[in-house]
N, C-alpha and C. Protein backbone atom coordinates (compact mmCIF):
# COMPACT_ATOMS: atom_id res chain seq x y z
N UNK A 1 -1.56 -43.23 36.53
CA UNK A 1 -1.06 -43.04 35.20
C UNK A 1 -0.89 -41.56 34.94
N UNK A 2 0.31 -41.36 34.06
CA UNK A 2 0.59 -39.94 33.65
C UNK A 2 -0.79 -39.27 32.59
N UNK A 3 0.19 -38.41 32.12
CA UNK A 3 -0.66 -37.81 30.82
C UNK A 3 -0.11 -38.09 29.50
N UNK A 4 -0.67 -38.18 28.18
CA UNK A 4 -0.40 -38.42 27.07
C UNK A 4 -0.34 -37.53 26.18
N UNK A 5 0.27 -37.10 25.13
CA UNK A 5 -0.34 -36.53 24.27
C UNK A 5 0.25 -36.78 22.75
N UNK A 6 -0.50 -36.82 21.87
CA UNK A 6 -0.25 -37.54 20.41
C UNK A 6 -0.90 -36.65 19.68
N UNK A 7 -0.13 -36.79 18.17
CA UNK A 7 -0.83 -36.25 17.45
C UNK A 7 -0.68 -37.24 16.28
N UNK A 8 -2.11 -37.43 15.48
CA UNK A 8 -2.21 -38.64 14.35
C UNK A 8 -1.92 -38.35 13.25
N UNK A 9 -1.59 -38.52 12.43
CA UNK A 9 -1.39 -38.29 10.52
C UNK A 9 -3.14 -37.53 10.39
N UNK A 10 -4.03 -37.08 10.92
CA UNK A 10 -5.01 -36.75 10.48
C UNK A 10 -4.87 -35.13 10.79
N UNK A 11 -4.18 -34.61 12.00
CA UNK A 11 -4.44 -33.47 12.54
C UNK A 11 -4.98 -33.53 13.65
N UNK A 12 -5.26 -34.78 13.80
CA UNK A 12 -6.06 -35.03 15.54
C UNK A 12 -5.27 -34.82 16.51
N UNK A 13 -5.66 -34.00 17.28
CA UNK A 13 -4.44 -34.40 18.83
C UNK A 13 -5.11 -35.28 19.88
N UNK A 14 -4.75 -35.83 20.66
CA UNK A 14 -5.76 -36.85 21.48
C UNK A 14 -4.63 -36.71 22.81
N UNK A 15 -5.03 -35.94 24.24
CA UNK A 15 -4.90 -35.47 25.19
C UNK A 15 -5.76 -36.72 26.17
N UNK A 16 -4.60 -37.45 26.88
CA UNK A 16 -5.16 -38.74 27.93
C UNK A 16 -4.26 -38.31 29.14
N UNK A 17 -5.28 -37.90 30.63
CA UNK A 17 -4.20 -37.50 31.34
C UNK A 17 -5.63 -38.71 32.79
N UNK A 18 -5.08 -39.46 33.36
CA UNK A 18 -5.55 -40.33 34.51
C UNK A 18 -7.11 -40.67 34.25
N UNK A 19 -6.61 -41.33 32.41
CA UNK A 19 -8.17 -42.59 32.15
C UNK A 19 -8.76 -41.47 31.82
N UNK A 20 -8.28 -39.61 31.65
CA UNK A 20 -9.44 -39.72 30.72
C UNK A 20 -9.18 -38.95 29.24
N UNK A 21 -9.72 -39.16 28.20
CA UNK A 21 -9.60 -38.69 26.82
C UNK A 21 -9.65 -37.69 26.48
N UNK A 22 -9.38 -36.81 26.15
CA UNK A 22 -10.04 -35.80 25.11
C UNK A 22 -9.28 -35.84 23.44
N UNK A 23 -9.67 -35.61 23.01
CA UNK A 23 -9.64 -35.52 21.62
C UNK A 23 -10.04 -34.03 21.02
N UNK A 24 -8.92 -33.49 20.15
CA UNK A 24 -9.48 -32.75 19.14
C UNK A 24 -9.04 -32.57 17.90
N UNK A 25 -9.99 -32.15 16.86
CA UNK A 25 -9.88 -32.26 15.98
C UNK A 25 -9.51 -31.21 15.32
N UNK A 26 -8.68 -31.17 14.44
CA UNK A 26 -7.99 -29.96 13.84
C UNK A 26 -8.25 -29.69 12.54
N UNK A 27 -8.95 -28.48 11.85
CA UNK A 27 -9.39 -28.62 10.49
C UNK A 27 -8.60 -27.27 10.06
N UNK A 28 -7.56 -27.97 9.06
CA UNK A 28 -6.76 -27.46 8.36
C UNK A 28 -7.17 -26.93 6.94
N UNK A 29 -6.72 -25.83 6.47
CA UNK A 29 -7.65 -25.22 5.01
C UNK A 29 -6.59 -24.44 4.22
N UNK A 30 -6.26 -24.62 2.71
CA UNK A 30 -5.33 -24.41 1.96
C UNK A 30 -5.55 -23.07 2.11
N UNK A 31 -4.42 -22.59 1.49
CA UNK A 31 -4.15 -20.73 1.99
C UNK A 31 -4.69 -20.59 0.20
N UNK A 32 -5.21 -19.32 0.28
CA UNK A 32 -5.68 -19.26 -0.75
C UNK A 32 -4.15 -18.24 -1.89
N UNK A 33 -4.54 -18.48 -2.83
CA UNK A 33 -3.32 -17.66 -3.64
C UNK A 33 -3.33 -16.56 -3.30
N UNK A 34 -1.90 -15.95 -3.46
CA UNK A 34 -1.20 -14.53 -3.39
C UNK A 34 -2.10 -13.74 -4.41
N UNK A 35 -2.62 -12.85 -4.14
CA UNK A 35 -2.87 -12.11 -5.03
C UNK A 35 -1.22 -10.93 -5.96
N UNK A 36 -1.13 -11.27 -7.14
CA UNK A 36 -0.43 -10.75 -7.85
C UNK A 36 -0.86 -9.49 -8.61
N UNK A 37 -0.42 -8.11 -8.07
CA UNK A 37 -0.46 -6.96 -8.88
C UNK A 37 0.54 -6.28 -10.00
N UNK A 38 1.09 -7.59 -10.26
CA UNK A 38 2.34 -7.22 -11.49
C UNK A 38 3.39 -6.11 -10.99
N UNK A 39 3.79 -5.90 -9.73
CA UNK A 39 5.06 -5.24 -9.92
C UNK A 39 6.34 -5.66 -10.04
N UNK A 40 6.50 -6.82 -9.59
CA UNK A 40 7.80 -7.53 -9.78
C UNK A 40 7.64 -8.25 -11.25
N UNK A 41 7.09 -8.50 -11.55
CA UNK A 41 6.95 -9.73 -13.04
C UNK A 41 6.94 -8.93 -14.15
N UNK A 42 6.02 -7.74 -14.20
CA UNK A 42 6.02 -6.77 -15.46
C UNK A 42 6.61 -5.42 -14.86
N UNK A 43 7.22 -4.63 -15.75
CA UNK A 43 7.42 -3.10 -14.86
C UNK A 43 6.14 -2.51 -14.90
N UNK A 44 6.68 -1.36 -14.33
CA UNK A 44 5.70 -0.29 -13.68
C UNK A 44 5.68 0.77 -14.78
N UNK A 45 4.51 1.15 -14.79
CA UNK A 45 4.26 2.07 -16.15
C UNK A 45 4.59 4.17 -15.20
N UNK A 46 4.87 3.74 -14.11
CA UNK A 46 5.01 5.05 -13.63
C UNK A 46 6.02 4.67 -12.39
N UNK A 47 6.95 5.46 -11.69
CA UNK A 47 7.80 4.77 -10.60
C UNK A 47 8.21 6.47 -9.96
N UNK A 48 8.23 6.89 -8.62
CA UNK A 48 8.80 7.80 -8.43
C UNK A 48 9.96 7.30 -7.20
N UNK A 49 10.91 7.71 -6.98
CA UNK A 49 11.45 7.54 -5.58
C UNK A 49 12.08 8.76 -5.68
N UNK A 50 11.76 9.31 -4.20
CA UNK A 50 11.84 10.45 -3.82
C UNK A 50 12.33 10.93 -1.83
N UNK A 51 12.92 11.54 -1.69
CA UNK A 51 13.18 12.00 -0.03
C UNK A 51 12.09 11.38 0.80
N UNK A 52 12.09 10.72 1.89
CA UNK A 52 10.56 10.65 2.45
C UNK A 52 9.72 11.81 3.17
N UNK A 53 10.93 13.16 3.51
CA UNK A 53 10.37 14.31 3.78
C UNK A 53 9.57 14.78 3.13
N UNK A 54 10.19 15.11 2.12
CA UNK A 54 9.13 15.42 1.13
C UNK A 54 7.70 14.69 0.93
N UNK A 55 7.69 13.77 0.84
CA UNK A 55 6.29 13.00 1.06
C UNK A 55 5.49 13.36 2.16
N UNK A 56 6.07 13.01 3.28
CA UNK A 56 6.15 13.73 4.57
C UNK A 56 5.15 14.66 4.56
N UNK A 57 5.68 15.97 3.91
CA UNK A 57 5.20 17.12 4.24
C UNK A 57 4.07 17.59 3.52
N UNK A 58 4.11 16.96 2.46
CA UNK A 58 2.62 16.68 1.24
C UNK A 58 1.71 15.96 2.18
N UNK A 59 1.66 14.94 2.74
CA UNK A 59 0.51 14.17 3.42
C UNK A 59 0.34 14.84 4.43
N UNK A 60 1.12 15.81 5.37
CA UNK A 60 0.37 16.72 6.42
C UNK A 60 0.48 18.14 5.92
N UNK A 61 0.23 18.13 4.73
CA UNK A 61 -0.47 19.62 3.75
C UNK A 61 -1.86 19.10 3.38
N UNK A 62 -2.22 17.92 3.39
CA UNK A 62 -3.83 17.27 2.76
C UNK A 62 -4.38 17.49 3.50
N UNK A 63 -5.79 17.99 3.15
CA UNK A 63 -6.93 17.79 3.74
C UNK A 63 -7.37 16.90 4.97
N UNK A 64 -7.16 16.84 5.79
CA UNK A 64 -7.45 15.56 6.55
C UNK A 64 -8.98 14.74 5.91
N UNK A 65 -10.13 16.16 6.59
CA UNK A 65 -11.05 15.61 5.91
C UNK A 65 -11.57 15.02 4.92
N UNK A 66 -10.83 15.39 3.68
CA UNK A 66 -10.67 14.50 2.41
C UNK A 66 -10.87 12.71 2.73
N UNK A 67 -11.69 12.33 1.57
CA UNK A 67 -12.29 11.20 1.57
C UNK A 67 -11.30 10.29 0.58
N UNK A 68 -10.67 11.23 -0.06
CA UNK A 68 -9.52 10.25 -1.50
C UNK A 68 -8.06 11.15 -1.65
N UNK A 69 -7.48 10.54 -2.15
CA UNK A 69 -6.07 11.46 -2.35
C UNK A 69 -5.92 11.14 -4.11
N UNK A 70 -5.08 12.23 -4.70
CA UNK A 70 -5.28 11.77 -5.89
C UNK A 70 -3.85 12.13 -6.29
N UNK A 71 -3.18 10.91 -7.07
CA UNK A 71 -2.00 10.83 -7.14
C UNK A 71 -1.83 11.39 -9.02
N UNK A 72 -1.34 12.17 -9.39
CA UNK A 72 -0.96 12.43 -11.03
C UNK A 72 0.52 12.24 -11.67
N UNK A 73 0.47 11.37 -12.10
CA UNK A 73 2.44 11.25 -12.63
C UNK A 73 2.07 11.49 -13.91
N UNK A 74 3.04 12.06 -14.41
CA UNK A 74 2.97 12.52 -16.10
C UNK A 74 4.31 13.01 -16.25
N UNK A 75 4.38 12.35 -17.88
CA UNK A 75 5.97 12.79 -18.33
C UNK A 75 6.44 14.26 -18.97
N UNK A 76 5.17 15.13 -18.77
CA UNK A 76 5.05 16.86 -18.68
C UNK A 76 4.60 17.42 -17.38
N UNK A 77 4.74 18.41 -17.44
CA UNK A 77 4.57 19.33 -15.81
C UNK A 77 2.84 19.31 -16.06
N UNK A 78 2.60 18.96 -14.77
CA UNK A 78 3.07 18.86 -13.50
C UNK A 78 3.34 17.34 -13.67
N UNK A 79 4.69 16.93 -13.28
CA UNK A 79 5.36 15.26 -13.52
C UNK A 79 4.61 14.60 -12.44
N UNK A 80 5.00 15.10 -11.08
CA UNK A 80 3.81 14.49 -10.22
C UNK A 80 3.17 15.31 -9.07
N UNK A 81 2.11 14.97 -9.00
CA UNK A 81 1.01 16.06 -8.62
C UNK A 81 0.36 14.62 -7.34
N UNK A 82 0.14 15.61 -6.04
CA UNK A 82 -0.76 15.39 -4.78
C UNK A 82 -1.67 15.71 -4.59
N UNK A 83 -2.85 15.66 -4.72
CA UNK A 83 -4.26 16.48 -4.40
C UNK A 83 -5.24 15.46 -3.75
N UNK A 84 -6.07 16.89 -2.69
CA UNK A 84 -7.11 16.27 -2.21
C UNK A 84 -7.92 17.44 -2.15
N UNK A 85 -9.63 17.40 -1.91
CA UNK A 85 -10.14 18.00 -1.76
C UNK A 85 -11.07 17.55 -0.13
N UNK A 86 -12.03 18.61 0.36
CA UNK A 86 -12.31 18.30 1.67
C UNK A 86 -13.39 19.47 1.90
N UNK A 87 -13.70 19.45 3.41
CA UNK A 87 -14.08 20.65 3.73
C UNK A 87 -13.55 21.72 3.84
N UNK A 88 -12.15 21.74 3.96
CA UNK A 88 -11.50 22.37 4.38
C UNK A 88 -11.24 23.46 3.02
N UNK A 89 -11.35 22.55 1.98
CA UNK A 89 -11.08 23.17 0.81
C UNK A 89 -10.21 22.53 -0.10
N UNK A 90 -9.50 22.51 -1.50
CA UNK A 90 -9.00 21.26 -2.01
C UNK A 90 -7.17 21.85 -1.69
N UNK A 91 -6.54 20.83 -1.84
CA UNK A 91 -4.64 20.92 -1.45
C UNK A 91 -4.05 20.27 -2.86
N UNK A 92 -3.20 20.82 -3.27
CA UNK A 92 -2.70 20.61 -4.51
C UNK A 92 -1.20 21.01 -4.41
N UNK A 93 -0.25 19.92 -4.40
CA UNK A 93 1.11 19.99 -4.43
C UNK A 93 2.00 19.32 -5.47
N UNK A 94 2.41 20.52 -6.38
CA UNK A 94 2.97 19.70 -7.52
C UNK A 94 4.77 19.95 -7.29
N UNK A 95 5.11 18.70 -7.47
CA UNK A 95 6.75 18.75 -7.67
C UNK A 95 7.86 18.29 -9.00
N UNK A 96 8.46 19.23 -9.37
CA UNK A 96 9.33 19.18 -10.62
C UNK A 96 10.00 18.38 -10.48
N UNK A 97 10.47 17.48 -11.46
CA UNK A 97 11.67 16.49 -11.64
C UNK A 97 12.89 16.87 -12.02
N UNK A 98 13.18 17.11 -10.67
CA UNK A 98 14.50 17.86 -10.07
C UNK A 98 14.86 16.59 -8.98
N UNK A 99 16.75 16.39 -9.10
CA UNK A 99 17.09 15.71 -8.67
C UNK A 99 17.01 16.08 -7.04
N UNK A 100 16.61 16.90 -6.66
CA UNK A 100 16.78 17.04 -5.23
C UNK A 100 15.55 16.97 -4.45
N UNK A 101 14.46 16.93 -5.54
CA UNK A 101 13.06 16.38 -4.61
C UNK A 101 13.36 15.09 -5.62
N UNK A 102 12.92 14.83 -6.66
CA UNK A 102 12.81 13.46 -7.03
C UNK A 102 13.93 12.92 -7.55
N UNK A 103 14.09 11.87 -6.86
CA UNK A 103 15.51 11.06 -6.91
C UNK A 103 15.55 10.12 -8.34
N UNK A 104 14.52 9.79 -8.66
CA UNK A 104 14.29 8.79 -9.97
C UNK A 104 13.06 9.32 -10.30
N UNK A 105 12.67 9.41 -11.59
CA UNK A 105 11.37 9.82 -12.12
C UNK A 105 11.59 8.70 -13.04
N UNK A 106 10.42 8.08 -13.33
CA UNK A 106 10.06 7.33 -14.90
C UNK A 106 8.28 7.29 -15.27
N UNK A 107 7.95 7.77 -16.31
CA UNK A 107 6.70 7.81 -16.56
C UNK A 107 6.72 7.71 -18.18
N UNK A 108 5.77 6.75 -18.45
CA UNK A 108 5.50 6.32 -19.94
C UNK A 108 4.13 6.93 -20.40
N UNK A 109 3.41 6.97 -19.51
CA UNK A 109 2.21 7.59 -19.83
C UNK A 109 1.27 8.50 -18.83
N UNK A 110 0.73 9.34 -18.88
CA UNK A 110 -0.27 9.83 -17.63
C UNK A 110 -0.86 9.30 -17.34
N UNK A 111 -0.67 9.07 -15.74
CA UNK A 111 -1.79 8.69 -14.75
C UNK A 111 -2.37 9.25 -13.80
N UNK A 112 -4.06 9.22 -13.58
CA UNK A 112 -4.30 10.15 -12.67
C UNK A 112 -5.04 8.92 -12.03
N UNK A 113 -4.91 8.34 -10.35
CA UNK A 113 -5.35 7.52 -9.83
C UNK A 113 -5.95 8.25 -8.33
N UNK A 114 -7.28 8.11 -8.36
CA UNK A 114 -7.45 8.40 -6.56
C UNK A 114 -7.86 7.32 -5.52
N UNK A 115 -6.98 7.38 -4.46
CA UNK A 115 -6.84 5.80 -3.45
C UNK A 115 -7.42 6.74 -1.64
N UNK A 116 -8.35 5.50 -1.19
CA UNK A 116 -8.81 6.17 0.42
C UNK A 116 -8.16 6.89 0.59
N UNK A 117 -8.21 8.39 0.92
CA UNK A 117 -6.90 8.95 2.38
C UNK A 117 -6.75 7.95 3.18
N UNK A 118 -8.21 7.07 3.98
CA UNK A 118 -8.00 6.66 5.25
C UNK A 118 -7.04 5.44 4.92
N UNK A 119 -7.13 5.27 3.68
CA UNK A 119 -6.09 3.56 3.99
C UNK A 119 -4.66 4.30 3.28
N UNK A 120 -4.70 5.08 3.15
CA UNK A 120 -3.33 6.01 2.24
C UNK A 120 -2.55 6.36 3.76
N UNK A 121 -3.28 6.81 5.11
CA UNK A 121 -2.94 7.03 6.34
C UNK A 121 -2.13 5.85 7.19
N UNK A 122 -2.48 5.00 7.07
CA UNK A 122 -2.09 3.71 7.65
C UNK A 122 -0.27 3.72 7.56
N UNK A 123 0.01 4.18 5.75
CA UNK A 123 1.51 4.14 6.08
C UNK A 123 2.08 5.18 6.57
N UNK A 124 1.68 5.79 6.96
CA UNK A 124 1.94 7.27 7.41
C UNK A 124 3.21 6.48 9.11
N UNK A 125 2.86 6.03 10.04
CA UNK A 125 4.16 5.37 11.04
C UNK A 125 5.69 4.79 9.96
N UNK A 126 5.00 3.98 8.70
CA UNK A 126 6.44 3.73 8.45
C UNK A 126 7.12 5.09 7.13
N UNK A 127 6.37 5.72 6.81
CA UNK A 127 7.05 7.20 6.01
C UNK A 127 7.99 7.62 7.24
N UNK A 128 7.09 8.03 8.15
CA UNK A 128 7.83 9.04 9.44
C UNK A 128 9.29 8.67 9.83
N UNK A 129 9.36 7.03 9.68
CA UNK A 129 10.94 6.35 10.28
C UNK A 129 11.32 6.36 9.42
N UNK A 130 10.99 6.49 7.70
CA UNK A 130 12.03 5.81 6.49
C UNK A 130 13.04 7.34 6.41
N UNK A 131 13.84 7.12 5.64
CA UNK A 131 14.64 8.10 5.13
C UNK A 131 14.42 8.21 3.10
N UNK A 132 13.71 7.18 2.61
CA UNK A 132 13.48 7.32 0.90
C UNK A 132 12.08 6.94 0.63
N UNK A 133 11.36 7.22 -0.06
CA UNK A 133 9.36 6.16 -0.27
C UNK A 133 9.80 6.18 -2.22
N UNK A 134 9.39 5.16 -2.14
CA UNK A 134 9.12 4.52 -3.86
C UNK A 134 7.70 4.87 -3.66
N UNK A 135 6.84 5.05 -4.67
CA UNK A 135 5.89 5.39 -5.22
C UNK A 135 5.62 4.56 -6.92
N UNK A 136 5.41 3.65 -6.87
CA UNK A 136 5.00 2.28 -8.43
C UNK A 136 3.56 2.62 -8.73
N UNK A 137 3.52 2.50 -9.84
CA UNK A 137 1.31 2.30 -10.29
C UNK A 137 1.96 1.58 -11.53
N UNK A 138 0.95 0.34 -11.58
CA UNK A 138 1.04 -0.39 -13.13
C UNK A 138 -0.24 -0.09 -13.67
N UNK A 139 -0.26 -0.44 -15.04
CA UNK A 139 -1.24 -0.08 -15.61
C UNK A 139 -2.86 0.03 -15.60
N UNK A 140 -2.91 -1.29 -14.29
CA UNK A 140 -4.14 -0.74 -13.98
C UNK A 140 -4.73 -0.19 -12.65
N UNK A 141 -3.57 0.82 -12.26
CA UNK A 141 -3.44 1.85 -11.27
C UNK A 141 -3.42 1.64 -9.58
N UNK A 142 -3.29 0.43 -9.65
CA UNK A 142 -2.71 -0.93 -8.19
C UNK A 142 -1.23 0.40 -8.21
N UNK A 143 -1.21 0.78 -7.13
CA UNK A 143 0.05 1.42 -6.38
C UNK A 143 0.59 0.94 -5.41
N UNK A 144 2.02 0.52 -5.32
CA UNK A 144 2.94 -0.02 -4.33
C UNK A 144 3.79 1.41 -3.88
N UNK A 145 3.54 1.63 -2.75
CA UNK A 145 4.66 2.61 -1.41
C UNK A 145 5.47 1.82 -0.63
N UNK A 146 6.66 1.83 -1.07
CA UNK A 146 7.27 1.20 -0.35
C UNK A 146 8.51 2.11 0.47
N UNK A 147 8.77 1.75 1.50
CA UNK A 147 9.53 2.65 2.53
C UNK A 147 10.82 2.15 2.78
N UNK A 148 11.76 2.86 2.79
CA UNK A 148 13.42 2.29 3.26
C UNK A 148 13.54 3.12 4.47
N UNK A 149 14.14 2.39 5.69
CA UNK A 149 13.68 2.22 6.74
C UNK A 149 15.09 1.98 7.17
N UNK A 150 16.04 2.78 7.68
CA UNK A 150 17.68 2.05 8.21
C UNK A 150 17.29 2.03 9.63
N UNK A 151 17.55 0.41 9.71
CA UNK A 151 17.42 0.12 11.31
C UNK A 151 18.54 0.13 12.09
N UNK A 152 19.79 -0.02 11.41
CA UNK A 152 20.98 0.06 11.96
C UNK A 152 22.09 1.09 11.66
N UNK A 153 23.47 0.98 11.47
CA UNK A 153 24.20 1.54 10.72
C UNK A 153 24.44 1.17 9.36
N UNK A 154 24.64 -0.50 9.71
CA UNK A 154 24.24 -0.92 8.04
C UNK A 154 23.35 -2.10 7.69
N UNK A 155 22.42 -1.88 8.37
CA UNK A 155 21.35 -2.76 7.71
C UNK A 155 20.01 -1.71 7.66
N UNK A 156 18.77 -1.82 6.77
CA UNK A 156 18.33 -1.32 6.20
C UNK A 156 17.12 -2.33 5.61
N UNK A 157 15.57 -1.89 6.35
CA UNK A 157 14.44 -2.70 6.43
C UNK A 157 13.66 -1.42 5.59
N UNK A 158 12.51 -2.31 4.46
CA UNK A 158 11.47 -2.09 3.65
C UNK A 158 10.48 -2.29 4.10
N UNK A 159 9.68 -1.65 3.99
CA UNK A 159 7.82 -2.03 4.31
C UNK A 159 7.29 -1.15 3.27
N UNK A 160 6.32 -2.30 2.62
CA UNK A 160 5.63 -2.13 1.28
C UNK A 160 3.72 -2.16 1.84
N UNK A 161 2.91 -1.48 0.86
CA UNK A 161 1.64 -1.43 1.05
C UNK A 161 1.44 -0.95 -0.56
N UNK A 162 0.32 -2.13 -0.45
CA UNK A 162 -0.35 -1.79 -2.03
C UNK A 162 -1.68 -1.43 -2.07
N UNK A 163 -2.08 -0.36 -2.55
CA UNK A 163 -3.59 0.11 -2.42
C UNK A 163 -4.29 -0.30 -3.75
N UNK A 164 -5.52 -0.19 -4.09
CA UNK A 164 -6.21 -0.56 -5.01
C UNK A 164 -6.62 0.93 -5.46
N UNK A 165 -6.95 1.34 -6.65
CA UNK A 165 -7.56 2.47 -7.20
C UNK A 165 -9.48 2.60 -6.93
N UNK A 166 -9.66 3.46 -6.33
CA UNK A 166 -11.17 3.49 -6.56
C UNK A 166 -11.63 3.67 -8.04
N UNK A 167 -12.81 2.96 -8.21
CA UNK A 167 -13.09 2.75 -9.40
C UNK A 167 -13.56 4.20 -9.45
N UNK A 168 -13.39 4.50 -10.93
CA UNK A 168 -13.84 5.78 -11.47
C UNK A 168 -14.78 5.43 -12.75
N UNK A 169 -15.55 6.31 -13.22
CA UNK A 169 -16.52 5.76 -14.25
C UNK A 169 -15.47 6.65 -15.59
N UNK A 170 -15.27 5.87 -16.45
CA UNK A 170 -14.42 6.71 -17.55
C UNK A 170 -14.96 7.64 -18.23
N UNK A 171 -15.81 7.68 -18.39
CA UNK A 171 -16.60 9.22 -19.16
C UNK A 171 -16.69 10.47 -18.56
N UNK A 172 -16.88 10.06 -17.11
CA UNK A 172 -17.02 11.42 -16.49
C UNK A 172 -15.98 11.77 -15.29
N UNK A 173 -15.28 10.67 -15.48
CA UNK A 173 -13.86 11.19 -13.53
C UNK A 173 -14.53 10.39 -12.48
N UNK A 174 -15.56 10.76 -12.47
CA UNK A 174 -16.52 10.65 -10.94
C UNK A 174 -16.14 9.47 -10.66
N UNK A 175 -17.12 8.84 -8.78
CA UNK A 175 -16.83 7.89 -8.71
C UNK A 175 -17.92 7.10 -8.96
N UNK A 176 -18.15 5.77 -9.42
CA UNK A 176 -19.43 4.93 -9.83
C UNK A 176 -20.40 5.53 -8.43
N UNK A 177 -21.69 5.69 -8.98
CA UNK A 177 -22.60 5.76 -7.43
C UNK A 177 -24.00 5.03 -7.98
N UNK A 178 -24.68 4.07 -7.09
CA UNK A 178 -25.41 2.98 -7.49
C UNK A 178 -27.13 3.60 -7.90
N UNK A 179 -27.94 3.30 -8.68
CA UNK A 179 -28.97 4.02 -9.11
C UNK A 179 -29.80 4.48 -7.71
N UNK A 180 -30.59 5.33 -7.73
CA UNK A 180 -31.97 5.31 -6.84
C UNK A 180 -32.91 4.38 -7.10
């Protein structure tokens, strides 16, 4: 006798190859929900899109050693502001909303948000290939980078990353640190 193989309305597969059985069982588990950070459904209370050079050249002006990056959009100078601090000492790069570094500016209110360097690094492969980076924060300082990326002559791929804001304690800037 050959071999068999089936699969049941349960998820079972049941593998019969010369009289003998095996069986296994397959345990299937609902995907849990999308987490939603309101950028498509509500706007963005801050939005920059800008050259990706320019970005570029701000993220290898930072600190490496730096532990946070701190992003400032505001609808007065400095409109948007890069900073990190480190051993090295702190890096602070502010750019005017001028059409030739920033391509779109919109800001309703000041925000000052600081997100890992180390997970701020990660998009650093798709900045390097894009030719434009969006820069989004909604109101409760969830930031979307998203990268335009021409793969062809005329087609043209996005890659998005959304970071979370480290919590800050509101009275004082700092970051929460747990009692002794």
């Amino acid at each position: 006798m050959g071999w068999y193989c089936g699969i049941c309305r349960f998820g079972h597969v049941r593998l019969e190859d010369s009289g003998v059985i095996t069986l296994c069982k397959i345990t299937t588990f609902e995907p849990e929900p999308e987490l939603d950070f309101d950028f498509n459904s509500t706007p963005s209370v801050q939005r920059v899109i800008m050259k990706s050079e320019w970005l570029r050249d701000a993220f290898n002006e930072l600190d490496s050693t730096s532990d946070r990056v701190t992003f400032l959009i505001s609808p007065e100078r400095p409109f948007f502001r890069l900073s990190s601090f480190g051993v090295a000492g702190s890096t602070e790069m502010d750019y005017p909303k001028d059409t030739d570094v920033l391509e779109s500016f919109y800001c309703t209110a000041i925000a000052q948000h600081s997100y890992r360097f180390s997970l701020i690094q990660h998009c650093l492969k798709a900045l390097n290939a894009s030719k434009k980076s969006s820069i989004r924060t909604n109101e409760r300082g969830f930031m979307s980078m998203q990268f335009m990326i021409p793969t062809t002559d005329t087609l043209t791929s996005f890659v998005t990353f959304l970071f979370s804001p480290l919590e800050t304690d509101l009275n004082d800037g700092r970051r929460d640190e747990e009692d002794d």
